[in-house]
Protein backbone atom coordinates (compact mmCIF):
# COMPACT_ATOMS: atom_id res chain seq x y z
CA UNK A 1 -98.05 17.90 2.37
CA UNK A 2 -100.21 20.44 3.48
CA UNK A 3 -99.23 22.68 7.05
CA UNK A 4 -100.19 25.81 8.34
CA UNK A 5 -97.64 27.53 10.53
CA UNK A 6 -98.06 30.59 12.87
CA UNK A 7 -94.98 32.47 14.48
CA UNK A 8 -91.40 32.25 14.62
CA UNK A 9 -89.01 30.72 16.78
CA UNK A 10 -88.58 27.34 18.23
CA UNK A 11 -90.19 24.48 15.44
CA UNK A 12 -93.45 22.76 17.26
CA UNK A 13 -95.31 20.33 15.23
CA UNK A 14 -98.67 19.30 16.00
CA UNK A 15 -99.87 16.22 14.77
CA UNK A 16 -103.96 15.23 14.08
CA UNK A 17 -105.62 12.21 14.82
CA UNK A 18 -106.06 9.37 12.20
CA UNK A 19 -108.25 11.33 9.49
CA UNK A 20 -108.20 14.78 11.39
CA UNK A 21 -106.52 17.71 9.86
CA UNK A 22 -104.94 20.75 10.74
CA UNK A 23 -107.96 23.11 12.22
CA UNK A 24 -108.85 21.36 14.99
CA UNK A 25 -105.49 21.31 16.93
CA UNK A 26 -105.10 25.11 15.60
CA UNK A 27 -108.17 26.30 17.32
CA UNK A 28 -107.67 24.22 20.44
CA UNK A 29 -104.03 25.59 20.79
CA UNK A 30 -103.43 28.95 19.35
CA UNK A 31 -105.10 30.56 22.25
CA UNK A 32 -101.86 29.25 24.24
CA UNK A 33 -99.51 31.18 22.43
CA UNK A 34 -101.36 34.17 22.50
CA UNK A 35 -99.25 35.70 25.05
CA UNK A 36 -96.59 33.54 24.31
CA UNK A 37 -93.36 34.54 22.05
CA UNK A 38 -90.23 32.46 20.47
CA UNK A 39 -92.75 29.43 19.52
CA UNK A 40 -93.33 28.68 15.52
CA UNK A 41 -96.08 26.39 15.56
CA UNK A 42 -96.97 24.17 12.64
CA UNK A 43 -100.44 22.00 12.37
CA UNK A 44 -100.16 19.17 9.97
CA UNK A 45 -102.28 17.46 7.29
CA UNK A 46 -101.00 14.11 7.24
CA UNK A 47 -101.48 12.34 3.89
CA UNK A 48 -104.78 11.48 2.53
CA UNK A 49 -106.40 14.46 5.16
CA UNK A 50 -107.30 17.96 4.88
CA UNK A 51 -105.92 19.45 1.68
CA UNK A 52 -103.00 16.62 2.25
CA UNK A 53 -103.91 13.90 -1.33
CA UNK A 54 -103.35 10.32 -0.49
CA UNK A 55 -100.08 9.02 -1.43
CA UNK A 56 -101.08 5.74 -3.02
CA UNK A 57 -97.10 5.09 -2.42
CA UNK A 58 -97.91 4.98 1.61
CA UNK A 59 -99.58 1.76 2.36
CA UNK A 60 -98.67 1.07 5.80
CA UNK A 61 -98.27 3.01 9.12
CA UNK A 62 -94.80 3.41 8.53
CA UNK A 63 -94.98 4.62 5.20
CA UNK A 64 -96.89 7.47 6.89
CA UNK A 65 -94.31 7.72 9.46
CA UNK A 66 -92.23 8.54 7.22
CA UNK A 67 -93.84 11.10 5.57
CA UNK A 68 -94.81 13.13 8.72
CA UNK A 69 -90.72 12.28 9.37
CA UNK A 70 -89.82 14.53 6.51
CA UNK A 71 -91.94 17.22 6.68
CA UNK A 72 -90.51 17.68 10.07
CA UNK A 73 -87.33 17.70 9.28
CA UNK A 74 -87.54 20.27 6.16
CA UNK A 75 -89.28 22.34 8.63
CA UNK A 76 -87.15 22.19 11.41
CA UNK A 77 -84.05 22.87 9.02
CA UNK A 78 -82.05 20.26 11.55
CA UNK A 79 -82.98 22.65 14.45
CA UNK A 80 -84.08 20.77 17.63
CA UNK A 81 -88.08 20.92 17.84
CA UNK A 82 -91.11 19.61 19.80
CA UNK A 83 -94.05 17.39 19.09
CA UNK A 84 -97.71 17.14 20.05
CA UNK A 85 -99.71 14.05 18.70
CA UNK A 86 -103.21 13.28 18.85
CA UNK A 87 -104.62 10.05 19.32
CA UNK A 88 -102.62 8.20 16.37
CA UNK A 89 -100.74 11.76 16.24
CA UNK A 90 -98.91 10.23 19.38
CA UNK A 91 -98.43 7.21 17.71
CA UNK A 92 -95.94 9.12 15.02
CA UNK A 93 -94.88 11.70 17.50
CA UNK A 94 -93.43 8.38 19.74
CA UNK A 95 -92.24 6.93 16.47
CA UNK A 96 -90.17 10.01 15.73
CA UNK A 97 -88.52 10.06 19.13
CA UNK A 98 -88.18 6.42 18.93
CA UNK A 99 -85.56 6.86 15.82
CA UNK A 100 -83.89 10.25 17.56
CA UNK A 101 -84.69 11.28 20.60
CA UNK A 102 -82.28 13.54 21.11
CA UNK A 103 -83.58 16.16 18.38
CA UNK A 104 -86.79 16.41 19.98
CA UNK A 105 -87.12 18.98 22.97
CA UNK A 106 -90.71 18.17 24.39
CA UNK A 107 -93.41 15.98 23.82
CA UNK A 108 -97.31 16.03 24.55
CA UNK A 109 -99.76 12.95 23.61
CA UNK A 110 -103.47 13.67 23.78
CA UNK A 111 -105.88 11.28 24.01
CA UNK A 112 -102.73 8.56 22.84
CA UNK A 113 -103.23 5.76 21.28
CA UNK A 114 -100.87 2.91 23.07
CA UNK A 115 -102.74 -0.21 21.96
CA UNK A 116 -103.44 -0.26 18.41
CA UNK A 117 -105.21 -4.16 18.13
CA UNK A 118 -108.38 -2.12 19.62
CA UNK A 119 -109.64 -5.70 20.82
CA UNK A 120 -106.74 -5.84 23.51
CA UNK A 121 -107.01 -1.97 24.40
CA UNK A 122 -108.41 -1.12 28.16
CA UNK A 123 -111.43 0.84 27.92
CA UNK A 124 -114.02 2.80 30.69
CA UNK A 125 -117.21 3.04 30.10
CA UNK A 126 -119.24 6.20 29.20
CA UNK A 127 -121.69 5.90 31.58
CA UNK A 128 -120.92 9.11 32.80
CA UNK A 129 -120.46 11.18 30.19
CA UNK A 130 -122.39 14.48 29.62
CA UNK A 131 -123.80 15.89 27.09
CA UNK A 132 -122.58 19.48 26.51
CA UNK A 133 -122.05 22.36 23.68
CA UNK A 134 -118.32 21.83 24.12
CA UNK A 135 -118.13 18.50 23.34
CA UNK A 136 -120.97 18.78 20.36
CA UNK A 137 -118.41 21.46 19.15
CA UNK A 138 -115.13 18.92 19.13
CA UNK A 139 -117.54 16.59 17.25
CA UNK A 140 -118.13 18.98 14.52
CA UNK A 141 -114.46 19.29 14.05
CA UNK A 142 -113.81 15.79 13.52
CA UNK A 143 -117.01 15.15 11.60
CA UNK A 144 -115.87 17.81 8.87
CA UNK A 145 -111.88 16.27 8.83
CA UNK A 146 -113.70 13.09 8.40
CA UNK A 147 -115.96 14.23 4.94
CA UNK A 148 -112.42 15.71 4.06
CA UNK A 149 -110.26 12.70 3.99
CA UNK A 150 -109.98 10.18 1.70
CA UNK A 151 -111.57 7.47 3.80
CA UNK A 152 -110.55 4.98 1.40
CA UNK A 153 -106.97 5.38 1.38
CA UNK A 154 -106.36 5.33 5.51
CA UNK A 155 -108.89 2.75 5.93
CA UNK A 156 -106.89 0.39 3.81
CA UNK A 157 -104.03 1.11 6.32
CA UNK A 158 -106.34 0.75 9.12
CA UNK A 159 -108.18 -1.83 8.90
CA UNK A 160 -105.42 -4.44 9.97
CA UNK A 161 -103.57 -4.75 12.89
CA UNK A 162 -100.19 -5.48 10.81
CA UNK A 163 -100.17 -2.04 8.56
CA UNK A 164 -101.73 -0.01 11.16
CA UNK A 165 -99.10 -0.51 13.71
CA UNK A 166 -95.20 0.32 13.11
CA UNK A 167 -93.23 -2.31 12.28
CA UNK A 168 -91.31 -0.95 15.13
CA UNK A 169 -92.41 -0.79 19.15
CA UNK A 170 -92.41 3.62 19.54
CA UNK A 171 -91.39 2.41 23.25
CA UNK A 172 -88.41 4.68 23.93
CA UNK A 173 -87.29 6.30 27.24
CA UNK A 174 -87.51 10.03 26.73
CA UNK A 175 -86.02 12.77 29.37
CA UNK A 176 -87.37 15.77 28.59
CA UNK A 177 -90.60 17.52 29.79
CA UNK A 178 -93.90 15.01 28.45
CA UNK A 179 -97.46 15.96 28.81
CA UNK A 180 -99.87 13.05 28.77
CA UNK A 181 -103.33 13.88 28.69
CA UNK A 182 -106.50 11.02 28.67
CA UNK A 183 -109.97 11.11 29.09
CA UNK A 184 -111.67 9.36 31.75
CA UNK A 185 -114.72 8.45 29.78
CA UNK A 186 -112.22 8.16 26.74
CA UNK A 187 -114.46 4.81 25.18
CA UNK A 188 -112.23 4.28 22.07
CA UNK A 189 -108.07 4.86 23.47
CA UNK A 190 -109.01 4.78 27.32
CA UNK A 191 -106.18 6.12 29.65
CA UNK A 192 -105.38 2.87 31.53
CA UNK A 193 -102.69 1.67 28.65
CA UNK A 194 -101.10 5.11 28.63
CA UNK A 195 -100.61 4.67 32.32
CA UNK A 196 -98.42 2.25 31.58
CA UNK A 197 -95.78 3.66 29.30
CA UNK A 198 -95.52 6.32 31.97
CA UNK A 199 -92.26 4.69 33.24
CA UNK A 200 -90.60 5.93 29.72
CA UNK A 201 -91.03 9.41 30.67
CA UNK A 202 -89.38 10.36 33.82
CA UNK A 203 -90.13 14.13 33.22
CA UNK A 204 -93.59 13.85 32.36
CA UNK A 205 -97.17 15.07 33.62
CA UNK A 206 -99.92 12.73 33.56
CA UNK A 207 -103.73 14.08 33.96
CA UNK A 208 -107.02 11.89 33.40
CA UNK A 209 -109.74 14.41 32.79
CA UNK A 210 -113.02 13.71 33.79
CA UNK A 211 -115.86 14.36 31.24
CA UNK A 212 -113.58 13.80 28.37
CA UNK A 213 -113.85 11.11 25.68
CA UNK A 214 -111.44 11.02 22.77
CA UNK A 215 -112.28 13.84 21.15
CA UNK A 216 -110.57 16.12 24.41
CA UNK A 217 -110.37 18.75 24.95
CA UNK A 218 -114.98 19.19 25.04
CA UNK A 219 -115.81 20.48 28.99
CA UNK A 220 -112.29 19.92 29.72
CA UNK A 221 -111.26 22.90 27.50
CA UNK A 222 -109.43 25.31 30.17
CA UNK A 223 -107.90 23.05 32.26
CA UNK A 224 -106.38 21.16 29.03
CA UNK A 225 -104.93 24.58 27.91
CA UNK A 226 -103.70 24.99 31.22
CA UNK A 227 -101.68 21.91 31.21
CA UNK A 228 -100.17 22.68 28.01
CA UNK A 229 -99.10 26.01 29.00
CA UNK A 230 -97.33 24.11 31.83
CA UNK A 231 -95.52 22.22 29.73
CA UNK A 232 -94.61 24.88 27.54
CA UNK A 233 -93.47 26.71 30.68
CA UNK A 234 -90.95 23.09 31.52
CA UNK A 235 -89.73 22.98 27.98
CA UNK A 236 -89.18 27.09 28.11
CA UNK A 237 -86.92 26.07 31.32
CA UNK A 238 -85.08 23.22 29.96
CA UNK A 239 -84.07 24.97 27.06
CA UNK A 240 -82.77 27.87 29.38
CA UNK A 241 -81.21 25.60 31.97
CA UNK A 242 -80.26 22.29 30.24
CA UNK A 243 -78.57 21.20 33.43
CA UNK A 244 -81.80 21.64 35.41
């Protein structure tokens, strides 16, 4: 599987959308670390994306699972580490806390998917969404991920509800410092069903950020970067004072 990794220190895997690959979430978070030491980060290629081939072995959402699983763990050499999903990124970040949360110092879900039957999900409208450069930009990324992937092997796992979803609920309570970030005009994951897994993560920051669909962070940019440098700044402080 296919990873690009920047740094050394603590293990922090980033983890695409369904289809995306590892460029976008590089470019939208290596500016964080710029001024930031003792972080190794490492952006993903989930099978069948990027330079990642299909594995026609993988035919369900836990057969990808599974995948991502071991790549993190050959990475993180059995060293604690930290995930940061996107969209169905979150999906197999919560799945990997789900089977051992205790190996897994932070955790950030952008734009999460929660619901994955996408006929019972809570949605906004975009009525008032904006047209702007930024967003046009996050577009590109995904449109070029998209003629990358082999759209035929993840839409065979995607099109039904029953191999989409794990086999397992992800639902696990988690301790350590969460960042949850939705859009408000987010059309396709919403933010309202995020919401309510909030209760799993007593340590966590939730932000709804206007002018954002699911492809944050477009307008949003700054103040998303801020929030993750919180959070790096919580996890930075747990790790230093595990009592606190």
């Amino acid at each position: 599987m296919y990873y690009e990794s920047f740094g050394a220190g603590r293990p922090i895997f980033f983890l695409p959308s369904w289809g995306g690959d590892a460029g976008e979430g590089r470019d939208v978070h290596e500016p964080v670390f710029a001024d930031r030491a003792g972080w190794r980060r490492i952006y993903v290629d989930p099978p069948g994306t990027g330079k990642s081939p299909a594995v026609p072995s993988i035919t369900d959402q836990d057969g990808m699972l599974d995948a991502i699983t071991a790549l993190v763990d050959d990475l993180s050499g059995g060293e604690p580490f930290v995930l940061a999903g996107t969209s169905a990124g979150g999906l197999h970040a919560r799945g990997i806390v789900r089977r051992d949360p205790t190996r897994v110092l932070g955790l950030l879900l952008r734009a999460p998917g929660i619901v994955v039957d996408r006929t019972r999900r809570t949605l906004p409208t975009d009525e008032h969404l904006v047209a702007s450069p930024d967003r046009q930009r996050q577009h590109q990324y995904y449109d070029a991920a998209e003629a990358a992937a082999d759209l035929a092997f993840l839409g065979h796992i995607q099109r039904d509800v029953t191999t989409y979803a794990l086999r397992e609920d992800p639902a696990a309570r988690f301790e350590r410092p969460t960042l949850i970030v939705t859009g408000r005009q987010d059309t396709t994951a919403g933010y309202a069903d995020a919401w309510a897994i909030l209760e799993d993560y007593p340590r966590a920051t939730f932000a709804v950020l206007d002018q954002e669909d699911h492809l944050l962070p477009g307008p949003g940019l700054a103040a998303y970067r801020a929030l993750v440098s919180d959070w790096l700044d919580r996890i930075e402080h747990r790790v230093e004072h595990p009592d606190a």
